[in-house]
Protein backbone atom coordinates (compact mmCIF):
# COMPACT_ATOMS: atom_id res chain seq x y z
CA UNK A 1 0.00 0.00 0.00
CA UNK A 2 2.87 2.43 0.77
CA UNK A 3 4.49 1.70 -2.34
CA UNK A 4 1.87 2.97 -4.22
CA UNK A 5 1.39 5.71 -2.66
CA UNK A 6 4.78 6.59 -3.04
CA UNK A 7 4.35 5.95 -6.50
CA UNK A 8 0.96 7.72 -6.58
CA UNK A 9 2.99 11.32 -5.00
CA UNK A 10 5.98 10.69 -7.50
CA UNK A 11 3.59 11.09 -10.15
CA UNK A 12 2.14 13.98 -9.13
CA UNK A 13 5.41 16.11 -8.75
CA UNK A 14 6.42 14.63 -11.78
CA UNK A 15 3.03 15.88 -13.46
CA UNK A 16 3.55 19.47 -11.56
CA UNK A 17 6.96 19.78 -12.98
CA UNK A 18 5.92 19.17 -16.59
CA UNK A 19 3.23 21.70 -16.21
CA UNK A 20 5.36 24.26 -14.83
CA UNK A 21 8.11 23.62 -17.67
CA UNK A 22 5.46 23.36 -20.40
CA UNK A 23 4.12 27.38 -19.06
CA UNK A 24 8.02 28.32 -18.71
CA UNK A 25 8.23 27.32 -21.82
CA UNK A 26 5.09 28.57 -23.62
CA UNK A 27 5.65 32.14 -21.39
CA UNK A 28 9.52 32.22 -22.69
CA UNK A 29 8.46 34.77 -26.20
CA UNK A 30 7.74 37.09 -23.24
CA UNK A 31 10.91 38.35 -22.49
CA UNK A 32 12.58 41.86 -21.91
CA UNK A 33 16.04 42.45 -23.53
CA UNK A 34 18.51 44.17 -21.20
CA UNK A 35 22.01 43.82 -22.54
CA UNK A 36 23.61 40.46 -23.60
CA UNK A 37 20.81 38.91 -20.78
CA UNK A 38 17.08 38.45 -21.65
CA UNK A 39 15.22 38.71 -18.75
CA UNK A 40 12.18 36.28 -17.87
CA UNK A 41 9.71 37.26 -14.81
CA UNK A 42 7.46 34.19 -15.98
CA UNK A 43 10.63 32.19 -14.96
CA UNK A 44 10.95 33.59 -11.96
CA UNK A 45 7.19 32.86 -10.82
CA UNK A 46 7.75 29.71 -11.85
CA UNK A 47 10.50 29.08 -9.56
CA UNK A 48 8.61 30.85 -5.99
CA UNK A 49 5.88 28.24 -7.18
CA UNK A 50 7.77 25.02 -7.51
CA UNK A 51 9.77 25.99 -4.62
CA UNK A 52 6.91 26.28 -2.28
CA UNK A 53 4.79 23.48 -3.70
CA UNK A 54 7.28 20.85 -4.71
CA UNK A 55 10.42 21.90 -3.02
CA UNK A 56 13.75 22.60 -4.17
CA UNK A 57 15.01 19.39 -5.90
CA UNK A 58 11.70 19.76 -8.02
CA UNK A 59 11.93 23.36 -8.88
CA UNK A 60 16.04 22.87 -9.56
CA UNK A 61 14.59 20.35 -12.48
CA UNK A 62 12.07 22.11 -13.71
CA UNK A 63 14.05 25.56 -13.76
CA UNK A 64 16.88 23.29 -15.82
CA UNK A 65 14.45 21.77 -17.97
CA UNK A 66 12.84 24.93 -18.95
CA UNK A 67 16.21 26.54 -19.48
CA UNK A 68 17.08 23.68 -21.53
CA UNK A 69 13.90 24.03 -23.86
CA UNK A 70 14.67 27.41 -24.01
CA UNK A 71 17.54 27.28 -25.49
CA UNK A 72 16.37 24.82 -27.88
CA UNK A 73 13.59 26.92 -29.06
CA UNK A 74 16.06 29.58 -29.26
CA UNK A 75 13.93 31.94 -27.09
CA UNK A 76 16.57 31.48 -24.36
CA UNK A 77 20.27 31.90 -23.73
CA UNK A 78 22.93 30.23 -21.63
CA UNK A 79 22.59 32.64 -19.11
CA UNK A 80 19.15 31.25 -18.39
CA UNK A 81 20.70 28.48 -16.27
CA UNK A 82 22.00 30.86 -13.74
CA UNK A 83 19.06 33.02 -14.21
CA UNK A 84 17.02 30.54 -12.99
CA UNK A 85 18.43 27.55 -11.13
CA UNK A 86 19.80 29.09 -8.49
CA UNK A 87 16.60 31.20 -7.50
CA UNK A 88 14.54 27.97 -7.61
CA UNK A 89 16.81 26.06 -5.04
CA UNK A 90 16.82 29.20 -2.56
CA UNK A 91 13.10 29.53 -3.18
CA UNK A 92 12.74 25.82 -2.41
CA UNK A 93 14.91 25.62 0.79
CA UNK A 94 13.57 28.88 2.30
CA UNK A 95 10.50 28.03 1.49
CA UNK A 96 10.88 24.47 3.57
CA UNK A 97 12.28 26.05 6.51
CA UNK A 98 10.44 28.92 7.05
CA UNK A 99 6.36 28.28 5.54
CA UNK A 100 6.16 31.51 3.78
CA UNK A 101 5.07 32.46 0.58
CA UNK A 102 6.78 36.06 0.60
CA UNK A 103 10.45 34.23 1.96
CA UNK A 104 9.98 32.12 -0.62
CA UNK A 105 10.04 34.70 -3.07
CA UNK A 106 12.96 36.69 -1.26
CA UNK A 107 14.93 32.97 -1.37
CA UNK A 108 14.28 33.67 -5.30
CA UNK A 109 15.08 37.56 -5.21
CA UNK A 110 18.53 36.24 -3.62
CA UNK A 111 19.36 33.41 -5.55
CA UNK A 112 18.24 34.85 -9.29
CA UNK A 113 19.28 38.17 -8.50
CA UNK A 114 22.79 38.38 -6.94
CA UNK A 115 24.20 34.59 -6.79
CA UNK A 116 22.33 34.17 -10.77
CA UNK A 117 23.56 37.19 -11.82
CA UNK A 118 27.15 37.05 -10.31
CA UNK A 119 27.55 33.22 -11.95
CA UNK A 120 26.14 34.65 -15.35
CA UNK A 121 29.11 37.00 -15.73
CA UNK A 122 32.00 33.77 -15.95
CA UNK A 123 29.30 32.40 -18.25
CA UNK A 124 28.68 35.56 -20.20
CA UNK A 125 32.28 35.72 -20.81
CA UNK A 126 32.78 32.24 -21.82
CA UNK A 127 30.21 31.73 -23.89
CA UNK A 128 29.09 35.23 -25.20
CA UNK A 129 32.04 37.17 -25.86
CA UNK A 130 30.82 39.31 -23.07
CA UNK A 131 33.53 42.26 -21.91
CA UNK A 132 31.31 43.99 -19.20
CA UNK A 133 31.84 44.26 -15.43
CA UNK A 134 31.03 41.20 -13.10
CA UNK A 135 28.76 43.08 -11.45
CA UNK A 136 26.55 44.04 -14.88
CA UNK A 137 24.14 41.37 -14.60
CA UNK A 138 22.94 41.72 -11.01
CA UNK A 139 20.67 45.02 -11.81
CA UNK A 140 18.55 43.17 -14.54
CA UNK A 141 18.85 39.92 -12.67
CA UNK A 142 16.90 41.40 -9.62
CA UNK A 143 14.18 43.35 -11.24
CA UNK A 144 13.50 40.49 -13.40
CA UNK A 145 13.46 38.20 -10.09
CA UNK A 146 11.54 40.84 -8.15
CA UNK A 147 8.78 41.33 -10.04
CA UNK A 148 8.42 37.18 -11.18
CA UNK A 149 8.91 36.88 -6.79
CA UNK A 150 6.10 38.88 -6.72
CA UNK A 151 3.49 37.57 -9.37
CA UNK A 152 4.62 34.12 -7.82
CA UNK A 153 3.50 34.85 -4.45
CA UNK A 154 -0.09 36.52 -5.61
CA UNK A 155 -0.09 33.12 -7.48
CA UNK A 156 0.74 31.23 -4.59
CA UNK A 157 -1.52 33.00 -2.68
CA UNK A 158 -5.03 32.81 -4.51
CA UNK A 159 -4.36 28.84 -4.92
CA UNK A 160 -3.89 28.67 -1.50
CA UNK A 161 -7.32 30.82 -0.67
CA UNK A 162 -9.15 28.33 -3.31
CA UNK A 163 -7.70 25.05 -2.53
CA UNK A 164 -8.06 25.93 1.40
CA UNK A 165 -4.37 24.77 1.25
CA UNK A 166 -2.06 26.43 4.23
């Protein structure tokens, strides 16, 4: 009986992580160029969501994963890995210690916005030719992260008030 139960929740998360990389995905033409970096406050909601509802092992995957098919589609660029994975894990582990919506999103204001941006620059470099300072990608990262933080937790927040959840 346990064992399928088990089974049962795997699926689920497995489910929730496709749907949240299918609308990272399908959200990805809505992007704002600053710079070299595309910015992607879907993304970011994204991230405050599977961090609080799946945790952070679940929103590191699907923030990869979306990345991934980003950069596939070509609507992405490397520096969507940085811009994204790192904000998902603080989103996630905040979010498990501390049972709050609004530290969830500051976990992803944190991790998107200055460790994301500060690992985008080596990558930037590497990858993109890019010549700036090290610190050129935090500005973009955070507003990008703030306002995604922010449409997360309203998100968060009306399906908690209709599933009756927390």
């Amino acid at each position: 009986m346990e064992n399928s139960l088990t089974k049962t929740l795997s699926m689920r998360k497995i489910t929730a992580i496709g749907l949240l990389v299918a609308l990272g995905t399908v959200a990805a033409p809505f992007s704002i160029p600053v710079g070299v970096a595309r910015v992607y406050p879907a993304q970011h909601a994204i991230n405050v969501l599977a961090g609080a509802l799946l945790g952070p092992g679940p929103a590191v995957l699907a923030a990869f994963l979306t990345s991934t098919l980003r950069n596939l589609m070509g609507t992405g660029t490397p520096l969507a890995f940085p811009g994204s994975i790192f904000g998902a894990l603080l989103a996630g582990f905040v979010f498990r210690y501390f049972k709050k919506d609004y530290l969830a999103a500051a976990g992803e204001l944190a991790g998107t916005g200055l460790i994301g941006a500060l690992v985008a620059f080596p990558v930037a470099r590497w990858l993109l030719g890019f010549e700036g300072l090290a610190y050129f990608f935090i500005v973009p990262f955070t507003l990008s992260s703030l306002f995604g933080a922010v449409l997360g937790v309203v998100i968060l927040r009306i399906w908690n008030r209709s599933t009756g959840a927390r």
